[in-house]
PDB file of N, CA and C in Angstrom:
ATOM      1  N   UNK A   1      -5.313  10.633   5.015  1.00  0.00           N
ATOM      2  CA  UNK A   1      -4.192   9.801   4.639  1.00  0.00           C
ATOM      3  C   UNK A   1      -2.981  10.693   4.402  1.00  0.00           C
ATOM      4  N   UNK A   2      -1.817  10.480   5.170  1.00  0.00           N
ATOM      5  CA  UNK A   2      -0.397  11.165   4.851  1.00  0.00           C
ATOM      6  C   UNK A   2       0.461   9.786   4.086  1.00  0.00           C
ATOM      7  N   UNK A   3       1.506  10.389   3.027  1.00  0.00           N
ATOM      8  CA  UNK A   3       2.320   9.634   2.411  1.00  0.00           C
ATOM      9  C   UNK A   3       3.702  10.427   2.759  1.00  0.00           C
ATOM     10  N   UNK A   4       4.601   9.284   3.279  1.00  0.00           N
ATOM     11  CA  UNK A   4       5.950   9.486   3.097  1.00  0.00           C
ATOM     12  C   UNK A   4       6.624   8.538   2.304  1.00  0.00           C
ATOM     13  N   UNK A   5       7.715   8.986   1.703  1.00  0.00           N
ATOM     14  CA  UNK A   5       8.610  10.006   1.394  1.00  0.00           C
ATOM     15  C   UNK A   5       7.869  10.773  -0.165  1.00  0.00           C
ATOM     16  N   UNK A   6       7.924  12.345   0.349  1.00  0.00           N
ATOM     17  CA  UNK A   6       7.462  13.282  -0.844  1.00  0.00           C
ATOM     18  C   UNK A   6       7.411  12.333  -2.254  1.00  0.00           C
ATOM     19  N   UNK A   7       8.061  11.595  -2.633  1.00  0.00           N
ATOM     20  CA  UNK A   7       8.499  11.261  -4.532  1.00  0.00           C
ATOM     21  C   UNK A   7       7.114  10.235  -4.485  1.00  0.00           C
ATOM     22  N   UNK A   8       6.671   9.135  -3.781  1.00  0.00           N
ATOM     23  CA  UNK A   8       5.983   8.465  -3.880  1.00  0.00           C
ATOM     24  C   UNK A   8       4.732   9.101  -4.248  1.00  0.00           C
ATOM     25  N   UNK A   9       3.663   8.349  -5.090  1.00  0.00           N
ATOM     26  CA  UNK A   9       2.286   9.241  -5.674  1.00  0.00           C
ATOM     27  C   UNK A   9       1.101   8.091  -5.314  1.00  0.00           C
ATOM     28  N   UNK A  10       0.267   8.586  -4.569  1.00  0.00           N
ATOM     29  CA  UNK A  10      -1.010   7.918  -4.453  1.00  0.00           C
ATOM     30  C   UNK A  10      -2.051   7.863  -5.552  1.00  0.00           C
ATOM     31  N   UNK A  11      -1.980   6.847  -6.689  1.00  0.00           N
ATOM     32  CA  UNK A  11      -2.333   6.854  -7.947  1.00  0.00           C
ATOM     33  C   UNK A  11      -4.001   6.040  -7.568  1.00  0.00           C
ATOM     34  N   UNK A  12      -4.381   5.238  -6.154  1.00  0.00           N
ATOM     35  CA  UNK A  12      -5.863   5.110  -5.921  1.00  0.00           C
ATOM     36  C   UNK A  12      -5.993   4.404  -4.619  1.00  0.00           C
ATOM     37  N   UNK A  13      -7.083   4.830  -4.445  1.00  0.00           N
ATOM     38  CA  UNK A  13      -7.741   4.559  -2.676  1.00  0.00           C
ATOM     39  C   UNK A  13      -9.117   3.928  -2.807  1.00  0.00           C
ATOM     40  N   UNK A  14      -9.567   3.054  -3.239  1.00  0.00           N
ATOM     41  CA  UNK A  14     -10.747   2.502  -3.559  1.00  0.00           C
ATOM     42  C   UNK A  14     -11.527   1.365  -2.953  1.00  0.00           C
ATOM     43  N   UNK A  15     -12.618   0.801  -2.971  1.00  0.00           N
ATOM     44  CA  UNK A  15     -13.284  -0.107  -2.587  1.00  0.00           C
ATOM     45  C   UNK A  15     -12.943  -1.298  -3.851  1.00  0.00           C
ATOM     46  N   UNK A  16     -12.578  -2.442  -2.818  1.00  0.00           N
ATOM     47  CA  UNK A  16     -11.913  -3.663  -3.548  1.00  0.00           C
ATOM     48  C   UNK A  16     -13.585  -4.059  -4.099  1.00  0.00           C
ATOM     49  N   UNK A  17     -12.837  -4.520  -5.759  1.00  0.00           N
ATOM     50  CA  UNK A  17     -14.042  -5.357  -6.545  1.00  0.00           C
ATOM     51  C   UNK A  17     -15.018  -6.398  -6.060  1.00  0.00           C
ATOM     52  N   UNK A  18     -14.444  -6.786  -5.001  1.00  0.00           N
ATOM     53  CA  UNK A  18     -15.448  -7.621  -4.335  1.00  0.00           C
ATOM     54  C   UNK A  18     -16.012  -7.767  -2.843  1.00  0.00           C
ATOM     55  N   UNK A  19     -16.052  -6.132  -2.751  1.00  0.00           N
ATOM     56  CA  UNK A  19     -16.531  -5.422  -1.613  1.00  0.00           C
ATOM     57  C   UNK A  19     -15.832  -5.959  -0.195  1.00  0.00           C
ATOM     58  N   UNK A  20     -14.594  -6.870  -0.268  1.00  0.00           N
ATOM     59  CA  UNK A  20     -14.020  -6.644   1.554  1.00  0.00           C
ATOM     60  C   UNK A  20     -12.836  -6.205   0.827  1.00  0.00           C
ATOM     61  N   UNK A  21     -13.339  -4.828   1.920  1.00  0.00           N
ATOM     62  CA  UNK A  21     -11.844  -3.894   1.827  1.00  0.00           C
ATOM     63  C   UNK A  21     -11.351  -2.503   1.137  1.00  0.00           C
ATOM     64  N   UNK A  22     -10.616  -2.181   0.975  1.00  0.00           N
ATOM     65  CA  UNK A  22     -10.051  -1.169   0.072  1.00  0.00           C
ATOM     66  C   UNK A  22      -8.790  -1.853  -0.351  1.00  0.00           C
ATOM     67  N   UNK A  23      -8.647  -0.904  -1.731  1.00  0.00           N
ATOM     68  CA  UNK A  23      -7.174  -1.153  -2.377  1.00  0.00           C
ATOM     69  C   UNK A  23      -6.556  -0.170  -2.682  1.00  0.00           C
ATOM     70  N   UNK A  24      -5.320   0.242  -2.324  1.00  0.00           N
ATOM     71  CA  UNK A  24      -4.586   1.385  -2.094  1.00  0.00           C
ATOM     72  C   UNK A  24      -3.337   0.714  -3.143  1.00  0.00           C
ATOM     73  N   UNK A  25      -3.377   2.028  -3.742  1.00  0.00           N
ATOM     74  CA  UNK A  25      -2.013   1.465  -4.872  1.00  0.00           C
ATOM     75  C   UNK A  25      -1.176   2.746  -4.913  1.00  0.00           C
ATOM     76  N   UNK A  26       0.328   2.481  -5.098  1.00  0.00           N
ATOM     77  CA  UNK A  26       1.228   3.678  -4.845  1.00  0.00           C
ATOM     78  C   UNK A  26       2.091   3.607  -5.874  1.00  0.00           C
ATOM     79  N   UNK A  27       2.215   4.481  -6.268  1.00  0.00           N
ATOM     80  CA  UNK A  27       3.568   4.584  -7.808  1.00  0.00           C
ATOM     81  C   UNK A  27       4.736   5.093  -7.248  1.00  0.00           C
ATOM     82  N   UNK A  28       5.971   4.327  -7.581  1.00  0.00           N
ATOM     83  CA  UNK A  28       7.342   5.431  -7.052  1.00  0.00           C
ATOM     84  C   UNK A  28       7.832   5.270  -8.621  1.00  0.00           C
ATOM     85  N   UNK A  29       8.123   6.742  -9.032  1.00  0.00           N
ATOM     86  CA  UNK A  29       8.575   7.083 -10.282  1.00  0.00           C
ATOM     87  C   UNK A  29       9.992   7.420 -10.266  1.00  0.00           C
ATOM     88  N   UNK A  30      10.613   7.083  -8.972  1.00  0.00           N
ATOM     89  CA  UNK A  30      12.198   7.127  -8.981  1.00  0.00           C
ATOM     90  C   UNK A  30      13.056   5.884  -9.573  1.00  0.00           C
ATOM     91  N   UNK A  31      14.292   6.450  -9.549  1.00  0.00           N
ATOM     92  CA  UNK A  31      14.997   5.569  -9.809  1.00  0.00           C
ATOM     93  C   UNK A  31      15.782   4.346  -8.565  1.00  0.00           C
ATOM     94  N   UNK A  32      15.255   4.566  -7.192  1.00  0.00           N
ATOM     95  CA  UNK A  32      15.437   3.944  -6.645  1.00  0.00           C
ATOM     96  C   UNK A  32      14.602   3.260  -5.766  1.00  0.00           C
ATOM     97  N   UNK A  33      14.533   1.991  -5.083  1.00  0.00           N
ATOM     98  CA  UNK A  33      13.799   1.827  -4.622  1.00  0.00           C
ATOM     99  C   UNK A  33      13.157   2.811  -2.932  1.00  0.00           C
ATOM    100  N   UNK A  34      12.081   2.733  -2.224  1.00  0.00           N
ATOM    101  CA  UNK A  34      11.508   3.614  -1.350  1.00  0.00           C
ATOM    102  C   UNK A  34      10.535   2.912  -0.244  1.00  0.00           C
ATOM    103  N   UNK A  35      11.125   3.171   1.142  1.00  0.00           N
ATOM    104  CA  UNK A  35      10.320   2.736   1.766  1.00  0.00           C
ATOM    105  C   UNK A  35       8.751   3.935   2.400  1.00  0.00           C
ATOM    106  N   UNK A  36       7.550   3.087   2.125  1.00  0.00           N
ATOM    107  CA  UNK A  36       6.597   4.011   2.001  1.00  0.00           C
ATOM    108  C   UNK A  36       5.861   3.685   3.384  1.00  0.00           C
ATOM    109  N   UNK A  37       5.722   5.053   4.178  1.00  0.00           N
ATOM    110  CA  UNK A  37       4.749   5.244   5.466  1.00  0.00           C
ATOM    111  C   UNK A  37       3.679   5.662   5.205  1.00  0.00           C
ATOM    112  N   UNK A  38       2.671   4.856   5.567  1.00  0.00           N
ATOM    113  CA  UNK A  38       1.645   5.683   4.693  1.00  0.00           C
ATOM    114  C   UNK A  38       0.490   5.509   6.453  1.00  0.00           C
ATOM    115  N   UNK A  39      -0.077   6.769   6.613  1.00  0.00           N
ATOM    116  CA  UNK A  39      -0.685   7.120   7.849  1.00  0.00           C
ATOM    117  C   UNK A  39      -2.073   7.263   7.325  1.00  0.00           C
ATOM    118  N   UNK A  40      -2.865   6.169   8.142  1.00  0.00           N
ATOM    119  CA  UNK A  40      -4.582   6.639   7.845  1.00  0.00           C
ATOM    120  C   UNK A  40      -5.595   6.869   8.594  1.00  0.00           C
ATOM    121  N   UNK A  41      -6.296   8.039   8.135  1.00  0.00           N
ATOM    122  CA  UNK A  41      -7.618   7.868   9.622  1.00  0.00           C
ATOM    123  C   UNK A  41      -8.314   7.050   9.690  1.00  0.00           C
ATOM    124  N   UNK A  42      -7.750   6.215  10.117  1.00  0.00           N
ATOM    125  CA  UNK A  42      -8.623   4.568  10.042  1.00  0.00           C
ATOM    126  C   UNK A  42      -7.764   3.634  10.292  1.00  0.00           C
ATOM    127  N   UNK A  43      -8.187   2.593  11.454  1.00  0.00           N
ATOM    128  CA  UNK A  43      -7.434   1.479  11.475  1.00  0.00           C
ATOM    129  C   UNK A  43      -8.006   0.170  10.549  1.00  0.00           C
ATOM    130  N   UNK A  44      -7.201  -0.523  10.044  1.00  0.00           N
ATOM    131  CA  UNK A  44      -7.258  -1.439   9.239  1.00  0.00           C
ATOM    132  C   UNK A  44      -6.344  -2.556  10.138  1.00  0.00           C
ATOM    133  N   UNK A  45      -7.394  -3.700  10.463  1.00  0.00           N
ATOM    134  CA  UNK A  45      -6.802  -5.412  11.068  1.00  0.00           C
ATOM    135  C   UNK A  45      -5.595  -5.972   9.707  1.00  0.00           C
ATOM    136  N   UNK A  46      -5.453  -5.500   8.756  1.00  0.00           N
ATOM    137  CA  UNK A  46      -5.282  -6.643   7.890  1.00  0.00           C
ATOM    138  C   UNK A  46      -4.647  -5.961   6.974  1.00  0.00           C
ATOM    139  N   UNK A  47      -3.146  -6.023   6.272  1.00  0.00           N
ATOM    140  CA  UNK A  47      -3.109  -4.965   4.912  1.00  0.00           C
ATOM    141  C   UNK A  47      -1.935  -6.262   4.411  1.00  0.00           C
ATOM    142  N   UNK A  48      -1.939  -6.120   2.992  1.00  0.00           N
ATOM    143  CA  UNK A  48      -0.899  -7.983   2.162  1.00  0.00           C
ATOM    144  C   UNK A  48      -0.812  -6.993   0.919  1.00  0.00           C
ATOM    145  N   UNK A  49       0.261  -7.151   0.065  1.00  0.00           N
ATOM    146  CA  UNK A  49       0.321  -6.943  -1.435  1.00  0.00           C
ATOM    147  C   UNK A  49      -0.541  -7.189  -2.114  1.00  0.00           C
ATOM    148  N   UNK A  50      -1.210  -6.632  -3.351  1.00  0.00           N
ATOM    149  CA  UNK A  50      -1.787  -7.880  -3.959  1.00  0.00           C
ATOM    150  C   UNK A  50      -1.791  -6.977  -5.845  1.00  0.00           C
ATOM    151  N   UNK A  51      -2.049  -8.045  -6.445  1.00  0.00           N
ATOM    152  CA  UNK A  51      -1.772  -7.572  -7.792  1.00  0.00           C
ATOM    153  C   UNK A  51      -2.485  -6.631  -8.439  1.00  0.00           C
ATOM    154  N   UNK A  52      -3.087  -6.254  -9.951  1.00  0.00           N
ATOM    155  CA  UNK A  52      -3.621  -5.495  -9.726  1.00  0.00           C
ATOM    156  C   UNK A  52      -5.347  -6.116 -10.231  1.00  0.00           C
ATOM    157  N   UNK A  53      -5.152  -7.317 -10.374  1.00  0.00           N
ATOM    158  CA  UNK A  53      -6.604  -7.977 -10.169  1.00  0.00           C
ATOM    159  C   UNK A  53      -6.968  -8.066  -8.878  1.00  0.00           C
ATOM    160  N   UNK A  54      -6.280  -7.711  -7.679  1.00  0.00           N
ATOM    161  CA  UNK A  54      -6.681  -7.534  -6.622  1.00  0.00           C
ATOM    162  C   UNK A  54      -6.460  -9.222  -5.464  1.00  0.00           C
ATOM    163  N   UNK A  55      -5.547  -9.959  -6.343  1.00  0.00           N
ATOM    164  CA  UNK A  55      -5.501 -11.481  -5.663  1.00  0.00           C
ATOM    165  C   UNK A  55      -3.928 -10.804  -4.752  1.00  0.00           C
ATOM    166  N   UNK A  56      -4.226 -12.068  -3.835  1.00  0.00           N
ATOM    167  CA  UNK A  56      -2.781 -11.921  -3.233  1.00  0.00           C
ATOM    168  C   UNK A  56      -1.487 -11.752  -4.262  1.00  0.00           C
ATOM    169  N   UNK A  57      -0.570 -11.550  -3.664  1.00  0.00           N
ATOM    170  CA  UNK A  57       0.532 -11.572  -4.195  1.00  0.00           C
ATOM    171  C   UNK A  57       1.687 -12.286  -3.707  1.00  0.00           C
ATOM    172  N   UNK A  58       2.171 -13.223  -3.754  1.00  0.00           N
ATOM    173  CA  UNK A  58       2.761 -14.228  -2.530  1.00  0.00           C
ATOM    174  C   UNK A  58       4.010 -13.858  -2.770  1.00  0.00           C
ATOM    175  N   UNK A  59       4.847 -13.144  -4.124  1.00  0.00           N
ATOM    176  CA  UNK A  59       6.144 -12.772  -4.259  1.00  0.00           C
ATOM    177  C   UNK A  59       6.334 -11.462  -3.805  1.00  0.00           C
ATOM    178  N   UNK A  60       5.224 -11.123  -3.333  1.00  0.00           N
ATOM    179  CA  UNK A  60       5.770  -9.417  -2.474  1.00  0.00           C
ATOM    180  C   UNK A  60       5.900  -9.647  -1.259  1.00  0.00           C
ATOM    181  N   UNK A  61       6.946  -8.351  -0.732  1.00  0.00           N
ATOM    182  CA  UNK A  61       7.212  -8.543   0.864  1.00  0.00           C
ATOM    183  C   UNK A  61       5.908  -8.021   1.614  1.00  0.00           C
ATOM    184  N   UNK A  62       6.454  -8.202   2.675  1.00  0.00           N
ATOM    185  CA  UNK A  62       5.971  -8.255   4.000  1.00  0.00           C
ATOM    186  C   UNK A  62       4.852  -6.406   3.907  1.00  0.00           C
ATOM    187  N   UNK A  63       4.062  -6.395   4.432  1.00  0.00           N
ATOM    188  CA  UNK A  63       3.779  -5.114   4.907  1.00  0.00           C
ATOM    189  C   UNK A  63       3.368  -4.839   6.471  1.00  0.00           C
ATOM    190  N   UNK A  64       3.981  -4.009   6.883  1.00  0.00           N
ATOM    191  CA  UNK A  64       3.968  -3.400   8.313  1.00  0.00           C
ATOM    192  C   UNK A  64       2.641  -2.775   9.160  1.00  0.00           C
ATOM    193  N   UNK A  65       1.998  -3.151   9.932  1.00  0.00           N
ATOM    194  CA  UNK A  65       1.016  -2.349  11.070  1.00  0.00           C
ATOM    195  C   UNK A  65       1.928  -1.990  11.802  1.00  0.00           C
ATOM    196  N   UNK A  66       1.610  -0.338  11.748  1.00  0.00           N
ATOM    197  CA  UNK A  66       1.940   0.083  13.406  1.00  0.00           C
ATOM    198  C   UNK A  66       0.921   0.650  14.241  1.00  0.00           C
ATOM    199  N   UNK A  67       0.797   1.390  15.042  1.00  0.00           N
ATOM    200  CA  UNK A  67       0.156   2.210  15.569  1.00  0.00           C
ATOM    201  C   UNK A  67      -1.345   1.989  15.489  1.00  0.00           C
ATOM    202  N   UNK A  68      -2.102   1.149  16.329  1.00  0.00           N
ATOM    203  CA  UNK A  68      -2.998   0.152  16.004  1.00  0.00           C
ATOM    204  C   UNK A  68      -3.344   0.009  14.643  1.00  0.00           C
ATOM    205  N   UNK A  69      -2.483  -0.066  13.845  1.00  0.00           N
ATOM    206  CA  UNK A  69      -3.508  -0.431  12.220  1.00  0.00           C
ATOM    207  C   UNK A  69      -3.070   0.641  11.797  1.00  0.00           C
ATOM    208  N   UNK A  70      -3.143   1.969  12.080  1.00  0.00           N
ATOM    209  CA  UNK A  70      -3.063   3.402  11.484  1.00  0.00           C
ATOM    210  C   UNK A  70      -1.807   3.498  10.537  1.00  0.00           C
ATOM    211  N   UNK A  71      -1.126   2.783  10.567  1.00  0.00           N
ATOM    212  CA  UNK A  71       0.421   3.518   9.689  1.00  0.00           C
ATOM    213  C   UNK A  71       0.934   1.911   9.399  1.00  0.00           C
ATOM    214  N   UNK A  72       0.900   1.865   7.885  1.00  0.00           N
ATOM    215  CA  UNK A  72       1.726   1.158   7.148  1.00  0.00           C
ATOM    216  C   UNK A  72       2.847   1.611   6.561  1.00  0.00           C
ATOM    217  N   UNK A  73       3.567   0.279   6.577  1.00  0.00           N
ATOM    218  CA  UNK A  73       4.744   0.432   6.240  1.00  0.00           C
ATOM    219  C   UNK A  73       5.459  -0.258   4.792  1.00  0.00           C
ATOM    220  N   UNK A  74       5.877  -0.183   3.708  1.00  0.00           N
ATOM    221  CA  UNK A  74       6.070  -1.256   2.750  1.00  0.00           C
ATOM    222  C   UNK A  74       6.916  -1.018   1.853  1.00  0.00           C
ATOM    223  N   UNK A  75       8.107  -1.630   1.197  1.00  0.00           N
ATOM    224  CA  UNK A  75       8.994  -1.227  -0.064  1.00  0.00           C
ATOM    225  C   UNK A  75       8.205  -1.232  -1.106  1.00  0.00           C
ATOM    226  N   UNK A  76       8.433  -0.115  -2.065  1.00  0.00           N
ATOM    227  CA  UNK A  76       8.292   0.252  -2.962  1.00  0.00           C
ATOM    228  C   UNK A  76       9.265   0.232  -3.945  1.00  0.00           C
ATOM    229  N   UNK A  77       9.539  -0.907  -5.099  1.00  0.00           N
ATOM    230  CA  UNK A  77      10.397  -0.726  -5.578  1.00  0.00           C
ATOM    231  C   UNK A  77      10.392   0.575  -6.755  1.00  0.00           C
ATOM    232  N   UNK A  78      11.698   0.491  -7.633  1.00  0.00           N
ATOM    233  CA  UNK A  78      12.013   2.202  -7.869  1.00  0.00           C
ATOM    234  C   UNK A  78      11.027   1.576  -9.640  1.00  0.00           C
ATOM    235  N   UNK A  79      10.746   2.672  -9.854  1.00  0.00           N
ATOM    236  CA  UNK A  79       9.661   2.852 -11.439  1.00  0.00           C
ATOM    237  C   UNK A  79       8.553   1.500 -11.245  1.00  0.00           C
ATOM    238  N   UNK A  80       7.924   1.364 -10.093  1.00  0.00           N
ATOM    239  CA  UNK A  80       7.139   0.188  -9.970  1.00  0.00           C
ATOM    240  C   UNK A  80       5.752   0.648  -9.567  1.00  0.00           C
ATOM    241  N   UNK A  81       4.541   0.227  -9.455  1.00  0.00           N
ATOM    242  CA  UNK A  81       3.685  -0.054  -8.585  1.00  0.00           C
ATOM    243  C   UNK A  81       3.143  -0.891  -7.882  1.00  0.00           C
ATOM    244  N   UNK A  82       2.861  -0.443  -7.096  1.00  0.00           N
ATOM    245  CA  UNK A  82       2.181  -1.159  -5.364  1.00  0.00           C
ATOM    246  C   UNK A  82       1.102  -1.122  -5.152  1.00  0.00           C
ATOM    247  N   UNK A  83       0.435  -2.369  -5.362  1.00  0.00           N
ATOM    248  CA  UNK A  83      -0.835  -2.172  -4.692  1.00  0.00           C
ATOM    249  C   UNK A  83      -1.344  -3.077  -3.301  1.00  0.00           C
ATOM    250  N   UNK A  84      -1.804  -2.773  -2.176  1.00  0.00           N
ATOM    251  CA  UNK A  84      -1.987  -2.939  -0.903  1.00  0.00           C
ATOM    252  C   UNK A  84      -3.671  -3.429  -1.184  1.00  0.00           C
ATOM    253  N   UNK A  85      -4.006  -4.255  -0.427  1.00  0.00           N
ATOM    254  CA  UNK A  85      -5.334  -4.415   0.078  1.00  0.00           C
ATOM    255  C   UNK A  85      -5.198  -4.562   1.577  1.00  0.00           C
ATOM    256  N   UNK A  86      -6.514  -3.661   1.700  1.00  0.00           N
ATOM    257  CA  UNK A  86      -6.877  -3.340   3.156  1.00  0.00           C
ATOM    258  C   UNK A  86      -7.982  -4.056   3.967  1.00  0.00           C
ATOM    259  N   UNK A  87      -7.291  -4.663   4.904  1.00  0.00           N
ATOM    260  CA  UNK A  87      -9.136  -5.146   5.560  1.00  0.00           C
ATOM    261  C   UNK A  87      -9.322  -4.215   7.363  1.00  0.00           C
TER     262      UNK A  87
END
């Protein structure tokens, strides 16, 4: 897994509580908001916001597939965390 931009911190990479998936959560400790590329050895069909009980999140934006699945894309707002579920 690569993270862009340097300030952003990969605070966990885990198997979701109810075994479909992983949950990837990202801290930006700036003062502004950050858009985060995040590159994995692994393609993933499926990646949505979700809180940190792990439910959707229907007031977060959009998140990006590129490169079959391999590289997400997602705002990070500034002193916030993000958490992603992966399928």
């Amino acid at each position: 897994l690569s993270l862009e931009p340097v300030g952003l911190v990969l605070s966990a990479l885990k198997p979701a509580q109810d075994g479909d998936g992983l949950v990837l959560r990202l801290q930006n400790p700036g003062d502004e908001a950050s858009e985060a590329r995040i590159e994995l050895g692994f393609p993933v069909r499926e990646a949505h916001a979700c809180r940190l009980d792990e439910q959707a999140d229907p007031d977060a934006g959009p998140v990006a597939l590129e490169s079959a699945g391999r590289v997400l894309r997602v705002s990070v707002p500034a002193r916030a965390l993000c958490s992603l579920r992966l399928r």
